[in-house]
N, C-alpha and C. Protein backbone atom coordinates (compact mmCIF):
# COMPACT_ATOMS: atom_id res chain seq x y z
N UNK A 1 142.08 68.41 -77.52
CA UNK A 1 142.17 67.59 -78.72
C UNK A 1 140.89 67.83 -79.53
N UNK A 2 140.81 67.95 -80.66
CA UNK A 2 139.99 68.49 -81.63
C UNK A 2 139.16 67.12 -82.30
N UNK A 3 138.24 67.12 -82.65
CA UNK A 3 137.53 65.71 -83.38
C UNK A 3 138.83 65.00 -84.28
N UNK A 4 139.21 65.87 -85.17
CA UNK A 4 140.15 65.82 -85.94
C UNK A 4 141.51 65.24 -85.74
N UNK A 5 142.06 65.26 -84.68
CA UNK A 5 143.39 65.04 -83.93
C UNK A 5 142.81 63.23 -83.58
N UNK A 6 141.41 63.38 -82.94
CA UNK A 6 141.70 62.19 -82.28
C UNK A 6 141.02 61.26 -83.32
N UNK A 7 140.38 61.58 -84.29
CA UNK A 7 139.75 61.05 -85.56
C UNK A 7 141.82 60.27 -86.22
N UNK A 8 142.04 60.87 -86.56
CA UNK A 8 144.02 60.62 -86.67
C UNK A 8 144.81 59.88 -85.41
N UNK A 9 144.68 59.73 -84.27
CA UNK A 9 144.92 59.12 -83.12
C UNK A 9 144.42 57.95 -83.20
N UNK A 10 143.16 57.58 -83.36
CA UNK A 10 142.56 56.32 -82.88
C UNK A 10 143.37 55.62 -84.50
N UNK A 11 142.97 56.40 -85.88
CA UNK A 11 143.40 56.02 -87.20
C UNK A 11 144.62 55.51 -87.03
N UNK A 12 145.78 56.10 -86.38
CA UNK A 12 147.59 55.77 -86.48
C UNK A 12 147.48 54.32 -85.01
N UNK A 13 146.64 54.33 -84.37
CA UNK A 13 146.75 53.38 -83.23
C UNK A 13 145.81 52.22 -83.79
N UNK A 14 145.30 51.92 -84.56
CA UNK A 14 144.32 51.27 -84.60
C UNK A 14 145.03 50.65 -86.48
N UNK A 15 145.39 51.31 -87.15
CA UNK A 15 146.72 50.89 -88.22
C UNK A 15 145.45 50.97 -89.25
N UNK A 16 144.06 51.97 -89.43
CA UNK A 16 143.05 51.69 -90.20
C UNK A 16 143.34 53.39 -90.64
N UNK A 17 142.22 53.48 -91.93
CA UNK A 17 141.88 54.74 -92.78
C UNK A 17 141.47 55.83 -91.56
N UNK A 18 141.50 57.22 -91.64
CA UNK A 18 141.16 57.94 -91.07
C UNK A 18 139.25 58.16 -91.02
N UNK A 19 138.96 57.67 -92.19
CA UNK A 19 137.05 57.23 -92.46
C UNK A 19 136.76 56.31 -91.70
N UNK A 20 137.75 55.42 -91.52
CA UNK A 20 137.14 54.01 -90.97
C UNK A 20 137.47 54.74 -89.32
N UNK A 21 137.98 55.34 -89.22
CA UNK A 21 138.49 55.30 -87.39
C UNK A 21 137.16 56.26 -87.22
N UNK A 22 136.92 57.38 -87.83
CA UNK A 22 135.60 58.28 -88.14
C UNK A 22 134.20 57.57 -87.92
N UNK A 23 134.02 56.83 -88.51
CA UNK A 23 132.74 56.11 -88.92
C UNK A 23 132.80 55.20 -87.45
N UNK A 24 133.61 54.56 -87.07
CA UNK A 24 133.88 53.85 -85.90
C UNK A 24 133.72 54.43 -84.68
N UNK A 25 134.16 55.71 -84.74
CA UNK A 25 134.01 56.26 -82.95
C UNK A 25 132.46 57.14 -83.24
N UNK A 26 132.03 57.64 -84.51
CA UNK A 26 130.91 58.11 -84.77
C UNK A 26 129.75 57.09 -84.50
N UNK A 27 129.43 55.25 -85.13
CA UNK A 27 129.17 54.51 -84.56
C UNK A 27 128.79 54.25 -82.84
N UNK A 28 130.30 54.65 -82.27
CA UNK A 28 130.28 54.18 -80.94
C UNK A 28 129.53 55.27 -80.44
N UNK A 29 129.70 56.87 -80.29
CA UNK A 29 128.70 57.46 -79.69
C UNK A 29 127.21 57.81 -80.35
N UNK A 30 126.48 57.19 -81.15
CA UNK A 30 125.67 56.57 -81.28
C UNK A 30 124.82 55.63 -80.74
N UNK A 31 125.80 54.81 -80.60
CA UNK A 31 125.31 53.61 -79.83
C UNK A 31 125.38 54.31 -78.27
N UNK A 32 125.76 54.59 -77.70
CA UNK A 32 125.82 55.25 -76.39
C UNK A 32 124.90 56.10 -76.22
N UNK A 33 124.74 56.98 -77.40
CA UNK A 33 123.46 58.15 -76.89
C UNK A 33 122.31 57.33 -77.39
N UNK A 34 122.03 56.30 -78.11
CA UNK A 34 120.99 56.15 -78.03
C UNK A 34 120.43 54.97 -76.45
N UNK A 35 121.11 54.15 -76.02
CA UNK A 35 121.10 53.63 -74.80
C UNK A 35 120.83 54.22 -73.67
N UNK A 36 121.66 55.14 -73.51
CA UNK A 36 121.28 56.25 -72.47
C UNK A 36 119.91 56.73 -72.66
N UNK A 37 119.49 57.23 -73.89
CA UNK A 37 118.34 58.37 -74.21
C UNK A 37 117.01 56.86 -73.43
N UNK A 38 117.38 55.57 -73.70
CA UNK A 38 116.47 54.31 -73.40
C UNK A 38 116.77 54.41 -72.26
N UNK A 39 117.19 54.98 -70.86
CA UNK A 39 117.49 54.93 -69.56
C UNK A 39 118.42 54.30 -69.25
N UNK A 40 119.01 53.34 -70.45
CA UNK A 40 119.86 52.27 -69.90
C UNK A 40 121.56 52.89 -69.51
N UNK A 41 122.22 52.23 -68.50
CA UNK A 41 123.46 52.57 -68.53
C UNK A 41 124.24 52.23 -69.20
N UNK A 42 125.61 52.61 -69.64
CA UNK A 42 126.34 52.20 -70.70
C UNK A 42 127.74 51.96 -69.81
N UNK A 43 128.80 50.92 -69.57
CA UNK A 43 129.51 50.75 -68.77
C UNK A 43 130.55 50.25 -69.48
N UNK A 44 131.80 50.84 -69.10
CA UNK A 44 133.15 50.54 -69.80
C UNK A 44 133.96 50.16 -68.66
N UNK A 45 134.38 49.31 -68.17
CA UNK A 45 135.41 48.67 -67.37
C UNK A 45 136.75 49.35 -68.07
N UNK A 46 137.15 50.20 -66.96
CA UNK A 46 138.65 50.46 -66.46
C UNK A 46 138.32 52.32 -67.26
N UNK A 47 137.57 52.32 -67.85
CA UNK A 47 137.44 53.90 -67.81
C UNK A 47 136.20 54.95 -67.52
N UNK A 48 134.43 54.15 -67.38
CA UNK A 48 133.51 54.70 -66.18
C UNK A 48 132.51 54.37 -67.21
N UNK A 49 131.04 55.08 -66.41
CA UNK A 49 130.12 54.83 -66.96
C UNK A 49 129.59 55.88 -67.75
N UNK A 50 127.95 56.10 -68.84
CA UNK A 50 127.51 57.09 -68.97
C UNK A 50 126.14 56.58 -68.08
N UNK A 51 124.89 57.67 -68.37
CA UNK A 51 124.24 57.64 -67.75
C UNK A 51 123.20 58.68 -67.85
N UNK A 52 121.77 58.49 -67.97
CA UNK A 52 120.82 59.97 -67.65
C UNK A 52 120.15 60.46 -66.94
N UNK A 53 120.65 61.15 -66.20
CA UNK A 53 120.28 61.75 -65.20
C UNK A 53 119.32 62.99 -65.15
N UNK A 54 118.48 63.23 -64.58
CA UNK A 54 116.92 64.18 -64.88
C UNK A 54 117.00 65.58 -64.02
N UNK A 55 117.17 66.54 -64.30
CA UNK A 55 117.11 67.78 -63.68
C UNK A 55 115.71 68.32 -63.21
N UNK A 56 115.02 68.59 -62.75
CA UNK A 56 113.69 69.40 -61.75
C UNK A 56 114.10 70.57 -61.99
N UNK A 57 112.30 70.85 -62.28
CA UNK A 57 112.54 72.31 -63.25
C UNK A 57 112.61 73.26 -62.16
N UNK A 58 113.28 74.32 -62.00
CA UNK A 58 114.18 75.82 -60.95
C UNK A 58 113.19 77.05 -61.15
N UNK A 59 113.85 77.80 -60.06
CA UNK A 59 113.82 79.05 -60.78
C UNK A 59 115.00 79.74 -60.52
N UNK A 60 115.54 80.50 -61.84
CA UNK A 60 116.79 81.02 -61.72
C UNK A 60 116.01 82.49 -62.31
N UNK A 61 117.40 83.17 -62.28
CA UNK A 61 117.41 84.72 -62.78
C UNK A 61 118.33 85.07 -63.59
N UNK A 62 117.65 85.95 -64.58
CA UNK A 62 118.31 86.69 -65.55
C UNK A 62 119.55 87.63 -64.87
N UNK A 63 120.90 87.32 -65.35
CA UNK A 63 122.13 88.03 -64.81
C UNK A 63 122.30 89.54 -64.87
N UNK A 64 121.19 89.76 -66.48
CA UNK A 64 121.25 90.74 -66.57
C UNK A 64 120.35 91.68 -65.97
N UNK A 65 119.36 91.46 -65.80
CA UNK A 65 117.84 91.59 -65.38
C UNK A 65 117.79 91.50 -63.60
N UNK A 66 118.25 90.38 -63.56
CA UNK A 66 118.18 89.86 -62.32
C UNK A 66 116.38 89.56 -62.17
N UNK A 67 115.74 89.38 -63.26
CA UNK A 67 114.61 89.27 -63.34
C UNK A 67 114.45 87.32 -63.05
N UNK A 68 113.34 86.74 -61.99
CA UNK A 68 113.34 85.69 -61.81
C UNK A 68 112.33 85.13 -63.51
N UNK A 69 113.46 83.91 -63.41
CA UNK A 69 112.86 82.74 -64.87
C UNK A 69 113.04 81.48 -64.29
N UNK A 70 111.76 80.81 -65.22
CA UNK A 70 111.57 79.30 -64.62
C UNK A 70 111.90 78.16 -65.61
N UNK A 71 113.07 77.51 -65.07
CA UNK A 71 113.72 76.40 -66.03
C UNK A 71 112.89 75.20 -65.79
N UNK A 72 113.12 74.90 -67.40
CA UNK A 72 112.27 73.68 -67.60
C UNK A 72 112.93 72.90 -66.96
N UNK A 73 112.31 71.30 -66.72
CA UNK A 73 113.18 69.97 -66.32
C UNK A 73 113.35 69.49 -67.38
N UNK A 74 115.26 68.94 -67.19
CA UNK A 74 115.46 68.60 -68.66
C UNK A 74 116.05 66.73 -67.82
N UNK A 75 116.53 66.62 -68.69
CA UNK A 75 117.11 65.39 -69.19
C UNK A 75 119.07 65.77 -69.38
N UNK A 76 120.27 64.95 -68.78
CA UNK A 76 121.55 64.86 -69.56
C UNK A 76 122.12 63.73 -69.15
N UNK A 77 123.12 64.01 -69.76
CA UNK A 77 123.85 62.64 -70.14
C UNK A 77 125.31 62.99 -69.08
N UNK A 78 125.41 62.10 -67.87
CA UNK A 78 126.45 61.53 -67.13
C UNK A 78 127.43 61.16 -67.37
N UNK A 79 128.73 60.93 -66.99
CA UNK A 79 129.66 60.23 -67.02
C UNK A 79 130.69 60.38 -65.87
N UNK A 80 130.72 59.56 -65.18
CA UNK A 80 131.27 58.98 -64.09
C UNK A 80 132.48 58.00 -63.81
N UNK A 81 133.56 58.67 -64.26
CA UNK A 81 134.81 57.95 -64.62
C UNK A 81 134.70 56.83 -63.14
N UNK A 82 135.91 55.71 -63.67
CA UNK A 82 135.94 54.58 -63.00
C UNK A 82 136.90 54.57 -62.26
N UNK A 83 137.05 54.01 -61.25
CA UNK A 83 138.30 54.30 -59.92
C UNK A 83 139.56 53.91 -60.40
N UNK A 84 139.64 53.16 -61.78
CA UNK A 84 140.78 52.27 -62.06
C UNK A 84 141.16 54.18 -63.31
N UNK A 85 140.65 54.25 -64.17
CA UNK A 85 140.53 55.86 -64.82
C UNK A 85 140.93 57.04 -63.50
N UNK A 86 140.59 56.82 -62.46
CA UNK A 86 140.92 58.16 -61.87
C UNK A 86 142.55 57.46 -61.25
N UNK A 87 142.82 56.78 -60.98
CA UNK A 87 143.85 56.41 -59.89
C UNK A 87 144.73 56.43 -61.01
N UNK A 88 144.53 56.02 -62.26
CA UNK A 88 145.41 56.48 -63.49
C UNK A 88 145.99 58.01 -64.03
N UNK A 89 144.73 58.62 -63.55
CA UNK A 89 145.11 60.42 -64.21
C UNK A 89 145.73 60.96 -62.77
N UNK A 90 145.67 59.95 -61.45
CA UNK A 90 146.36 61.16 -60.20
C UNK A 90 147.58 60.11 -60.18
């Protein structure tokens, strides 16, 4: 599903402008990445959480090279569907 499709999905389910459904789910992950980026968790009952979780910097190798390189430690963003979300999709 394309931004676009579900930008029109939430718009035809929700009975609002295709801007307003836009501005609304644009809003919502907003608000989510900025919570997370604050450590905090973000939790949706009946479909999971997000979350940031911290990577330790490696050393990997160039595929091409096979030459060893050293990855920084980063920072990403989680999501951990909810048991009531998974028992739904099996």
């Amino acid at each position: 599903m394309t931004k676009a499709e579900l930008v029109e999905a939430v718009a035809d389910a929700a009975g609002v402008s295709k801007a307003d459904a836009e501005r609304t789910i644009g809003a919502y992950w907003d608000a989510v990445v900025g919570a997370v980026k604050s450590d905090d968790k973000v939790s949706w009952p009946g479909v999971g959480s997000f979350s940031l979780t911290h990577r330790a910097a490696r050393e990997g190798r160039n595929p091409q090279t096979g030459e060893k390189v050293q990855i920084k430690a980063s920072k990403a963003m989680k999501f951990t569907a909810s048991s009531t979300l998974k028992s739904e999709l099996n």
